[in-house]
PDB file of N, CA and C in Angstrom:
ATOM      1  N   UNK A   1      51.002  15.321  20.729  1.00  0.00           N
ATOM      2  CA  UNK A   1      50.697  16.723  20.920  1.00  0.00           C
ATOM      3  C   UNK A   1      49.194  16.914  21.074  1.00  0.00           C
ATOM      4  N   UNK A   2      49.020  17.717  22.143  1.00  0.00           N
ATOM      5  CA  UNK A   2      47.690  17.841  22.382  1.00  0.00           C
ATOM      6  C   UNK A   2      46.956  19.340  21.461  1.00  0.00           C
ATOM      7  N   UNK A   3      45.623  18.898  21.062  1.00  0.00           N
ATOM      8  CA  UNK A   3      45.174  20.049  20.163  1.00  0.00           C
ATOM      9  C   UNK A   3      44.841  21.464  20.933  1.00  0.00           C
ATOM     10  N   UNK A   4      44.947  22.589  20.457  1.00  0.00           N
ATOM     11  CA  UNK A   4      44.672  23.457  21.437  1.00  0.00           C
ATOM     12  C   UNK A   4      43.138  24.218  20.421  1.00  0.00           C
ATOM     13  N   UNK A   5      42.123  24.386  21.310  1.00  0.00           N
ATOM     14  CA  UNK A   5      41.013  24.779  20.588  1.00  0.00           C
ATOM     15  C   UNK A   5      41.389  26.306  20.812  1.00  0.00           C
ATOM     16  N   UNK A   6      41.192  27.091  19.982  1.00  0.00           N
ATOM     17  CA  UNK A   6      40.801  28.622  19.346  1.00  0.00           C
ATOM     18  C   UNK A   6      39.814  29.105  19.637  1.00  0.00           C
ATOM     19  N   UNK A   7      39.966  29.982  20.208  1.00  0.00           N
ATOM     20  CA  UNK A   7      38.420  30.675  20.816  1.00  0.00           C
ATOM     21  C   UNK A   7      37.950  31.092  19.429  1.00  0.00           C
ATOM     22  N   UNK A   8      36.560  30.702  19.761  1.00  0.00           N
ATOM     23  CA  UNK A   8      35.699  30.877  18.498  1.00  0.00           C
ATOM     24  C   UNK A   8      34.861  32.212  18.714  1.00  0.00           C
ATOM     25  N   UNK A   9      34.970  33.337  17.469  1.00  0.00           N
ATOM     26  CA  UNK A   9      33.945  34.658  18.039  1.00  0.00           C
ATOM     27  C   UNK A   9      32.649  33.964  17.708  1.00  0.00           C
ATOM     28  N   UNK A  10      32.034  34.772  18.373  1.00  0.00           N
ATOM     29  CA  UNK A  10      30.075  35.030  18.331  1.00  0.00           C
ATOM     30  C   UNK A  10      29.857  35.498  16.984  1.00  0.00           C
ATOM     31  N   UNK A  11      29.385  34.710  15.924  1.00  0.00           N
ATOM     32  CA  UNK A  11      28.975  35.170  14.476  1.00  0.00           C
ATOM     33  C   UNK A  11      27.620  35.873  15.109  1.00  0.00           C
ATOM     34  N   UNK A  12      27.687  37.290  14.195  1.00  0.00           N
ATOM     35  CA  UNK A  12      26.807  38.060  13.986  1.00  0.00           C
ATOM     36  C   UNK A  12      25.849  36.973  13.136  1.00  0.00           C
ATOM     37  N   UNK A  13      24.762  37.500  13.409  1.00  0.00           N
ATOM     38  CA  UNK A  13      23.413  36.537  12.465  1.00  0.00           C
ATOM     39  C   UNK A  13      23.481  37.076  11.153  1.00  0.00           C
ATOM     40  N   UNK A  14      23.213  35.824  10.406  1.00  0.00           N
ATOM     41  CA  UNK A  14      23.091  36.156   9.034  1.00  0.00           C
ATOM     42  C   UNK A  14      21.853  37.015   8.446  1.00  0.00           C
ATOM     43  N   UNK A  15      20.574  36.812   8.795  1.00  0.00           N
ATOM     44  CA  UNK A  15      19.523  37.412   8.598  1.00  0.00           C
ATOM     45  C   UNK A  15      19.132  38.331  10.175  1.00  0.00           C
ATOM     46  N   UNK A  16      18.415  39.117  10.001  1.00  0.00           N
ATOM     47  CA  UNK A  16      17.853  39.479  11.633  1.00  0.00           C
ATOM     48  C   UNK A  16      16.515  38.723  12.288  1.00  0.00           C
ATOM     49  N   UNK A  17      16.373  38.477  13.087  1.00  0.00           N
ATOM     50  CA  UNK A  17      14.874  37.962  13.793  1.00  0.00           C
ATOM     51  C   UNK A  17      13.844  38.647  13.863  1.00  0.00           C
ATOM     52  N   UNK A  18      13.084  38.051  13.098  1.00  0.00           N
ATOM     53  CA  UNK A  18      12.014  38.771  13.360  1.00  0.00           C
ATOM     54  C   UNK A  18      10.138  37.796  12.948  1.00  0.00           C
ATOM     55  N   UNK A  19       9.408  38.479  13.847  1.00  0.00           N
ATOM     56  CA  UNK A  19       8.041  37.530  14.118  1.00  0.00           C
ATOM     57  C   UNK A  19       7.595  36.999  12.283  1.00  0.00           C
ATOM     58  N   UNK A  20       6.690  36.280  13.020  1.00  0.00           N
ATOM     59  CA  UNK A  20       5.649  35.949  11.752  1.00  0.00           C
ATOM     60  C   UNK A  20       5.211  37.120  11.071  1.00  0.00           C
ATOM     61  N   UNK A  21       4.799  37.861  12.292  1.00  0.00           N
ATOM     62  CA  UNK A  21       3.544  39.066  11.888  1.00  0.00           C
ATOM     63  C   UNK A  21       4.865  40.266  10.897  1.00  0.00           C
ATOM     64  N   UNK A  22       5.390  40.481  11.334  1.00  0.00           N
ATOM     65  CA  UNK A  22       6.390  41.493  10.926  1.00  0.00           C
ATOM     66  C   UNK A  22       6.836  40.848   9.284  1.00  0.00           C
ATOM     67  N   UNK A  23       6.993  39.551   9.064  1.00  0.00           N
ATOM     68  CA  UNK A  23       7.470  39.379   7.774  1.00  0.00           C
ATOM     69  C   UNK A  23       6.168  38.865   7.128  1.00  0.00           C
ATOM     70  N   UNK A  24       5.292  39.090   7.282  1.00  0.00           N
ATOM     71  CA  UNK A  24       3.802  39.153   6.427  1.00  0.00           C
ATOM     72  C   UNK A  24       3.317  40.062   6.311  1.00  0.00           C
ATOM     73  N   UNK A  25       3.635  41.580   7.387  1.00  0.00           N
ATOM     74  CA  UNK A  25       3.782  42.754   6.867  1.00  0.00           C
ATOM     75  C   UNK A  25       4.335  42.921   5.419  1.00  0.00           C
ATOM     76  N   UNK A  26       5.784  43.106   5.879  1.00  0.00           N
ATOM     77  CA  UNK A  26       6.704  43.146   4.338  1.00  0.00           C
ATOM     78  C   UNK A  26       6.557  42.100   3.434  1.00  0.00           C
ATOM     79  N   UNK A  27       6.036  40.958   3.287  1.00  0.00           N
ATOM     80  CA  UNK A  27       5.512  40.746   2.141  1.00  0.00           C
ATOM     81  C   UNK A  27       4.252  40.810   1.969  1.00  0.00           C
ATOM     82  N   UNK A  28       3.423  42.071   2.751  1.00  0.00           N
ATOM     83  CA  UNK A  28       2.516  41.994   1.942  1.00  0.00           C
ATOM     84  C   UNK A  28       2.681  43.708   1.050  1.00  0.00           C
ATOM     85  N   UNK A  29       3.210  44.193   1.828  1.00  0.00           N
ATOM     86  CA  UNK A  29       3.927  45.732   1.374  1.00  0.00           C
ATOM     87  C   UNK A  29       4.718  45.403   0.057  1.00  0.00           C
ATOM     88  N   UNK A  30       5.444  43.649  -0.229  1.00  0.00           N
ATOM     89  CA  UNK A  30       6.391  44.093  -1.248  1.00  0.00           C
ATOM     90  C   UNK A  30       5.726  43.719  -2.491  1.00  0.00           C
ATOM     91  N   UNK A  31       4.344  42.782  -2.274  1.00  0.00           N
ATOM     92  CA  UNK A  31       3.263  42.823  -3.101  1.00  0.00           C
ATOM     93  C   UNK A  31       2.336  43.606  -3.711  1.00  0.00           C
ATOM     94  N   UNK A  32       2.063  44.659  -2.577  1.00  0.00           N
ATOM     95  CA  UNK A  32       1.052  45.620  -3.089  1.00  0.00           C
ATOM     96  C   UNK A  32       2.271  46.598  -3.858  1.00  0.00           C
ATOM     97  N   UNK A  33       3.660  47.100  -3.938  1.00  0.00           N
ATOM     98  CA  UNK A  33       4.150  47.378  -4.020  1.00  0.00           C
ATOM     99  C   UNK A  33       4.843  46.965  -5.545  1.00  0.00           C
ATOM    100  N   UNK A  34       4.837  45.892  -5.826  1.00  0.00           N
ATOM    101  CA  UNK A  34       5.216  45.302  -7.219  1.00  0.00           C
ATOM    102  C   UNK A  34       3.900  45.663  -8.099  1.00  0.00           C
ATOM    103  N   UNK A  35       2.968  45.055  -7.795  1.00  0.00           N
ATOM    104  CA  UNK A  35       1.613  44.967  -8.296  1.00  0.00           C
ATOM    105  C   UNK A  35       1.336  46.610  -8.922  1.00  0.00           C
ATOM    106  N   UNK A  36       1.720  47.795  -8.049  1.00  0.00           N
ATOM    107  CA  UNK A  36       1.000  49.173  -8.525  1.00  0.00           C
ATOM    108  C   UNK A  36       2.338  49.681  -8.715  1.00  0.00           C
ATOM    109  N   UNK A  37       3.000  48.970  -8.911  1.00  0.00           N
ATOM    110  CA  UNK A  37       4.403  49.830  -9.508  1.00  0.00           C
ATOM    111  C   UNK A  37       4.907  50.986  -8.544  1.00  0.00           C
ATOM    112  N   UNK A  38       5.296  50.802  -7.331  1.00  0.00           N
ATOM    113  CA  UNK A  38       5.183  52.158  -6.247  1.00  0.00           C
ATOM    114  C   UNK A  38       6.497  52.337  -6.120  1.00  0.00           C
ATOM    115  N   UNK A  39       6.939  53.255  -5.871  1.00  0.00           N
ATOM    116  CA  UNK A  39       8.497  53.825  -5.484  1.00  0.00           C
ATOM    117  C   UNK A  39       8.032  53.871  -3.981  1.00  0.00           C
ATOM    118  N   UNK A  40       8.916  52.793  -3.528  1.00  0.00           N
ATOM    119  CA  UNK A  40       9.260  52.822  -2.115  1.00  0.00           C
ATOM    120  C   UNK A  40      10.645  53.373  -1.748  1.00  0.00           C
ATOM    121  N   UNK A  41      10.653  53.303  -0.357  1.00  0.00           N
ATOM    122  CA  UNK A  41      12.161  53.304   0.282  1.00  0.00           C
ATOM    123  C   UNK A  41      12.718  51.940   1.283  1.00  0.00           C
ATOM    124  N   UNK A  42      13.272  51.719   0.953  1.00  0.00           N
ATOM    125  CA  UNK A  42      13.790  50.029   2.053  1.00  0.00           C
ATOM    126  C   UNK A  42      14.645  50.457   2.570  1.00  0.00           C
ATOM    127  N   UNK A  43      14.519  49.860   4.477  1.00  0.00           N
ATOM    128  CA  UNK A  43      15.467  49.636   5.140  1.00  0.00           C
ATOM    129  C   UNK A  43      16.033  48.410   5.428  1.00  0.00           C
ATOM    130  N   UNK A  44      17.433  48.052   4.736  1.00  0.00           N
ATOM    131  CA  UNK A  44      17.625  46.861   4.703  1.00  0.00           C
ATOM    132  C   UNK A  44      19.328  46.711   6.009  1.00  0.00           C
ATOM    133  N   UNK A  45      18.865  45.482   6.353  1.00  0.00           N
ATOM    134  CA  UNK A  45      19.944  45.025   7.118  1.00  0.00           C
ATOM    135  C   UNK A  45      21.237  45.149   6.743  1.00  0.00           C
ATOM    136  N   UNK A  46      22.046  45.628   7.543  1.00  0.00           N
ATOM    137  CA  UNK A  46      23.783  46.135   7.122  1.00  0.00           C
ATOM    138  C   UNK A  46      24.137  47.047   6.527  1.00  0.00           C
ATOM    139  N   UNK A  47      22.866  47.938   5.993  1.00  0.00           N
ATOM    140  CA  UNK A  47      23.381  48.533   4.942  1.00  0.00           C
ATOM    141  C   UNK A  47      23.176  50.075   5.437  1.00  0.00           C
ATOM    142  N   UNK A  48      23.929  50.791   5.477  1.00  0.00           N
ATOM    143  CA  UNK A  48      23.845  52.642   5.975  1.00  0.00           C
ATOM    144  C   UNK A  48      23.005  53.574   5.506  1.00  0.00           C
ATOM    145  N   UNK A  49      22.931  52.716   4.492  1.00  0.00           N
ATOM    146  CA  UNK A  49      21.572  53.836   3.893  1.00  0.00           C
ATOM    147  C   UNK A  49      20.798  53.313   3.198  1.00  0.00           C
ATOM    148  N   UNK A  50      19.373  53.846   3.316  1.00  0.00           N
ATOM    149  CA  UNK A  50      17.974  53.843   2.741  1.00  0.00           C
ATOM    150  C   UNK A  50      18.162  52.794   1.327  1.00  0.00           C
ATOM    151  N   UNK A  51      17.279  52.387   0.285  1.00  0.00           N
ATOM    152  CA  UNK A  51      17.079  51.889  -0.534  1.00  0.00           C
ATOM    153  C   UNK A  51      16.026  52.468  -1.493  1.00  0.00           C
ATOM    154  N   UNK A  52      15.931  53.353  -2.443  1.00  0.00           N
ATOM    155  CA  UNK A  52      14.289  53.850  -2.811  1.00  0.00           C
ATOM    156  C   UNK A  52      14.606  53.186  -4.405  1.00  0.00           C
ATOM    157  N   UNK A  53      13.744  53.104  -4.340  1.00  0.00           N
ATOM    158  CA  UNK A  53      13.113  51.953  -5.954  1.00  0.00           C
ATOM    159  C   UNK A  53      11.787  51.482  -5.980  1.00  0.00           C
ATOM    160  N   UNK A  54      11.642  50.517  -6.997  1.00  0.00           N
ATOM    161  CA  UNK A  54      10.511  49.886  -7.381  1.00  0.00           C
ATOM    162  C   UNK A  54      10.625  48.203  -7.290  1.00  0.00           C
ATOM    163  N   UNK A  55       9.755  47.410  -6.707  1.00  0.00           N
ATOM    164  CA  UNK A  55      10.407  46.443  -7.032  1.00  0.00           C
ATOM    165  C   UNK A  55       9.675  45.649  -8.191  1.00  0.00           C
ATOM    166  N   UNK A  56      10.809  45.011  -8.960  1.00  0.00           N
ATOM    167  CA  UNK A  56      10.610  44.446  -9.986  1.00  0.00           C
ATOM    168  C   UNK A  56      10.237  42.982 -10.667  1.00  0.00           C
ATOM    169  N   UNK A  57      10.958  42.437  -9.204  1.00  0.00           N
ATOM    170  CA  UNK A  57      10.248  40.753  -9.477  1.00  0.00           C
ATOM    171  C   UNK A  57      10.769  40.621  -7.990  1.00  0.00           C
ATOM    172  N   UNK A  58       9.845  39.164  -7.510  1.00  0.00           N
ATOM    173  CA  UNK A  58      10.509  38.682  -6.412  1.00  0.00           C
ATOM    174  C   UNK A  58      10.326  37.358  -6.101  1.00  0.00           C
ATOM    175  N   UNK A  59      11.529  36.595  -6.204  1.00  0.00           N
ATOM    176  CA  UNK A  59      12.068  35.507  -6.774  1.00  0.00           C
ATOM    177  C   UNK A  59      11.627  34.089  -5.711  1.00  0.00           C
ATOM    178  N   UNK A  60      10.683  33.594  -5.806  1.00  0.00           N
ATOM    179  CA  UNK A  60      10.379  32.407  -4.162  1.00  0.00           C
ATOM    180  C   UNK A  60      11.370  31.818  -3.926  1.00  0.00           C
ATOM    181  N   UNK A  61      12.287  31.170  -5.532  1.00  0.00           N
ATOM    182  CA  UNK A  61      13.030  29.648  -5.266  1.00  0.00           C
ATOM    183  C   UNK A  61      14.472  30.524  -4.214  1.00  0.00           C
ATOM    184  N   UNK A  62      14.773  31.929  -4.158  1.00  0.00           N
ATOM    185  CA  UNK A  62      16.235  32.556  -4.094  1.00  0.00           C
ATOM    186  C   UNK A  62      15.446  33.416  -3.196  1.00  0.00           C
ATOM    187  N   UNK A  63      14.544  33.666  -3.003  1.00  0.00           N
ATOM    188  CA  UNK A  63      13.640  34.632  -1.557  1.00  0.00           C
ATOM    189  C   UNK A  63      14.388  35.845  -1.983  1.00  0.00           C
ATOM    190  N   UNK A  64      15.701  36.564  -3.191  1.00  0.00           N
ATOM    191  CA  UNK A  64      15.648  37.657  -3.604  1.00  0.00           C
ATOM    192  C   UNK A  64      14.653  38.028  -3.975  1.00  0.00           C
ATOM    193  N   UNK A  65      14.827  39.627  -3.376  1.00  0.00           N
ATOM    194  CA  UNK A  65      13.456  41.064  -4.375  1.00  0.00           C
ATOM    195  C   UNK A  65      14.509  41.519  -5.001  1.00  0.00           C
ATOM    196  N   UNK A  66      14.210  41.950  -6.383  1.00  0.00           N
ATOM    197  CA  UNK A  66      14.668  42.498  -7.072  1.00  0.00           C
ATOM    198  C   UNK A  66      14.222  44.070  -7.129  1.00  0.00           C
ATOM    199  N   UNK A  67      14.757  45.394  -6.390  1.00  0.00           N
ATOM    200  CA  UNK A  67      14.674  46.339  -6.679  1.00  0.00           C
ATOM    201  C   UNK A  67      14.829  47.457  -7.633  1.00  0.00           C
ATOM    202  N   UNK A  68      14.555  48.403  -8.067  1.00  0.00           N
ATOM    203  CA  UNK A  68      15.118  48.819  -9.624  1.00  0.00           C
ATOM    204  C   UNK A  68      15.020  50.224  -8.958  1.00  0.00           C
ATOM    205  N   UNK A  69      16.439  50.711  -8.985  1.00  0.00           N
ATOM    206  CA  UNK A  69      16.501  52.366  -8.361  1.00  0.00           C
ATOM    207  C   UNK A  69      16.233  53.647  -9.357  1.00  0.00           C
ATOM    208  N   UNK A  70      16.404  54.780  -8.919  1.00  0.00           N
ATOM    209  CA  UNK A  70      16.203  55.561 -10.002  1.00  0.00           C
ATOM    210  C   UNK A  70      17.121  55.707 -11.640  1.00  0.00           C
ATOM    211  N   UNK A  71      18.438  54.834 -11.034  1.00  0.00           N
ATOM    212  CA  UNK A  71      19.525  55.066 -12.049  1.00  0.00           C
ATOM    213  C   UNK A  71      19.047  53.760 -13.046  1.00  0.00           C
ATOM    214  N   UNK A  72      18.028  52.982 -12.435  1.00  0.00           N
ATOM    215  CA  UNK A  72      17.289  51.798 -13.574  1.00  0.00           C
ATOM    216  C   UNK A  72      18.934  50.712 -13.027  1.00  0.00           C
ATOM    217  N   UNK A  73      19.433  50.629 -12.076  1.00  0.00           N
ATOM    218  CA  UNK A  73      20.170  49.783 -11.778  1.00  0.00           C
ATOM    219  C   UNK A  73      19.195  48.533 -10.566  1.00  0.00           C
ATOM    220  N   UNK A  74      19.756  46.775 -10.770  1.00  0.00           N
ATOM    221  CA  UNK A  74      19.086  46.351 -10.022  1.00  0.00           C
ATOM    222  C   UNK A  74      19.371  45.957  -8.774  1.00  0.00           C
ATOM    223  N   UNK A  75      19.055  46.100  -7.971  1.00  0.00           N
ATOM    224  CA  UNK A  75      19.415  45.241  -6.405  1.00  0.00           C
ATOM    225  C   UNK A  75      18.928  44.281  -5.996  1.00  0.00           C
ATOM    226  N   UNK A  76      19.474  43.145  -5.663  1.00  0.00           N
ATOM    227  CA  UNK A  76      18.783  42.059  -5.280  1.00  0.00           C
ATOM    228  C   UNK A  76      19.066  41.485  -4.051  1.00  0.00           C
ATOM    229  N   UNK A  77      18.057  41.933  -3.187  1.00  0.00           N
ATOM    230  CA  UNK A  77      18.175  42.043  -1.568  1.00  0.00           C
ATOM    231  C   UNK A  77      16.994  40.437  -1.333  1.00  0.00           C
ATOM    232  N   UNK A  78      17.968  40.186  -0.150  1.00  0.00           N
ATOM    233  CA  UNK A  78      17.146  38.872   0.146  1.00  0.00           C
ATOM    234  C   UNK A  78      16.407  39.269   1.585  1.00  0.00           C
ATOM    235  N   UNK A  79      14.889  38.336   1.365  1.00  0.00           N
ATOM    236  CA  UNK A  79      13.726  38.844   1.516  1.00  0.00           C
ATOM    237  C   UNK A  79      13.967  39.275   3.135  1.00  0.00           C
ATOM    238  N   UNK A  80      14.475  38.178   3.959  1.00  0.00           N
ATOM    239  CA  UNK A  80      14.902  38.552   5.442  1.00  0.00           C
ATOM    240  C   UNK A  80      15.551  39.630   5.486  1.00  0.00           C
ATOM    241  N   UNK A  81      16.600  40.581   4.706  1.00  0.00           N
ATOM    242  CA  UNK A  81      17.063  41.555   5.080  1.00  0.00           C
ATOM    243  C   UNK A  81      16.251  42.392   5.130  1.00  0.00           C
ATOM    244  N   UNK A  82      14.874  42.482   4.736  1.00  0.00           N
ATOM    245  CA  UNK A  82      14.312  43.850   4.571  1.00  0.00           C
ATOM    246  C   UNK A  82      13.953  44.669   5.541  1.00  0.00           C
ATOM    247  N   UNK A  83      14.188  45.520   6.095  1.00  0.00           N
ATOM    248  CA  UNK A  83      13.868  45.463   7.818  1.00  0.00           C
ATOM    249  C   UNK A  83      12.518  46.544   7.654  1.00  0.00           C
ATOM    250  N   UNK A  84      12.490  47.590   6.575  1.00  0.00           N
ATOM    251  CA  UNK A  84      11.077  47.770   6.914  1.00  0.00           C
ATOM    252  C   UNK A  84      11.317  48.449   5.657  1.00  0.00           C
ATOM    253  N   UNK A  85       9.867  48.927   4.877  1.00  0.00           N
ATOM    254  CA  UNK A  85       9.387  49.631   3.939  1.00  0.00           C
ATOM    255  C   UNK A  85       8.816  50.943   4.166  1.00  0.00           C
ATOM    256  N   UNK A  86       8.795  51.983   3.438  1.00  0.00           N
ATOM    257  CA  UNK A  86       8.314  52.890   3.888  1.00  0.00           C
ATOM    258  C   UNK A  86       7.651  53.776   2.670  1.00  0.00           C
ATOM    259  N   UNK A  87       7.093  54.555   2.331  1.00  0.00           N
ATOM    260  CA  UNK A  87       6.565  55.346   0.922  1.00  0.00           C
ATOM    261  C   UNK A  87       7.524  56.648   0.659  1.00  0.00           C
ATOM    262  N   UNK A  88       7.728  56.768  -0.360  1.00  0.00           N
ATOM    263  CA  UNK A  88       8.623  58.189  -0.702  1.00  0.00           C
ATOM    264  C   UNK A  88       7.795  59.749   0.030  1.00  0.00           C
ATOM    265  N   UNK A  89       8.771  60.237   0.167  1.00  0.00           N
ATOM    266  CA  UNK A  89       8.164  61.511   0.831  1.00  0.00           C
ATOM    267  C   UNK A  89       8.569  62.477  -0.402  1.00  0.00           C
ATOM    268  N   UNK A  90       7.779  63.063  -0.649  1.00  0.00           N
ATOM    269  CA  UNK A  90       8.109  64.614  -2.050  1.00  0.00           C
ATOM    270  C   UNK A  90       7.385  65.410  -1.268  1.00  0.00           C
TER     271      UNK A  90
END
């Protein structure tokens, strides 16, 4: 019996692409950002809505940031998803 191959779908990418310059942006935003304790907002990959917190540690060996929202709950978004940062608006 001959094998019959299965069309294989197109995996969506796990992380998104993006330059050098663009992810030395955001880590340098998620530095100055830990460092002065800032309530940001994150736009992160896959996800429908915004992110606003603080971040709380951010992990090299697991490239998770650990975010901390207003409810003091944590999120731990990995560093490629972050697609951009932005400052709270009041």
């Amino acid at each position: 019996m001959a094998k019959t191959k299965t069309p294989t779908k197109k995996k969506e990418p796990k992380h998104p692409d993006r330059d050098e310059f663009d992810l030395e942006e955001i880590a340098n935003a998620l530095t100055e950002a830990m460092e002065e304790k800032q309530t940001k907002v994150f736009s992160i990959y896959k996800h429908d809505e915004t992110l606003e917190g603080t971040v709380t540690k951010m992990d090299v060996n697991t490239k998770l940031i650990h975010i901390k929202d207003k409810y003091y709950n944590i999120h731990k978004v990995h560093f490629l998803d972050i697609l951009s940062i932005f400052d709270t608006e009041y």
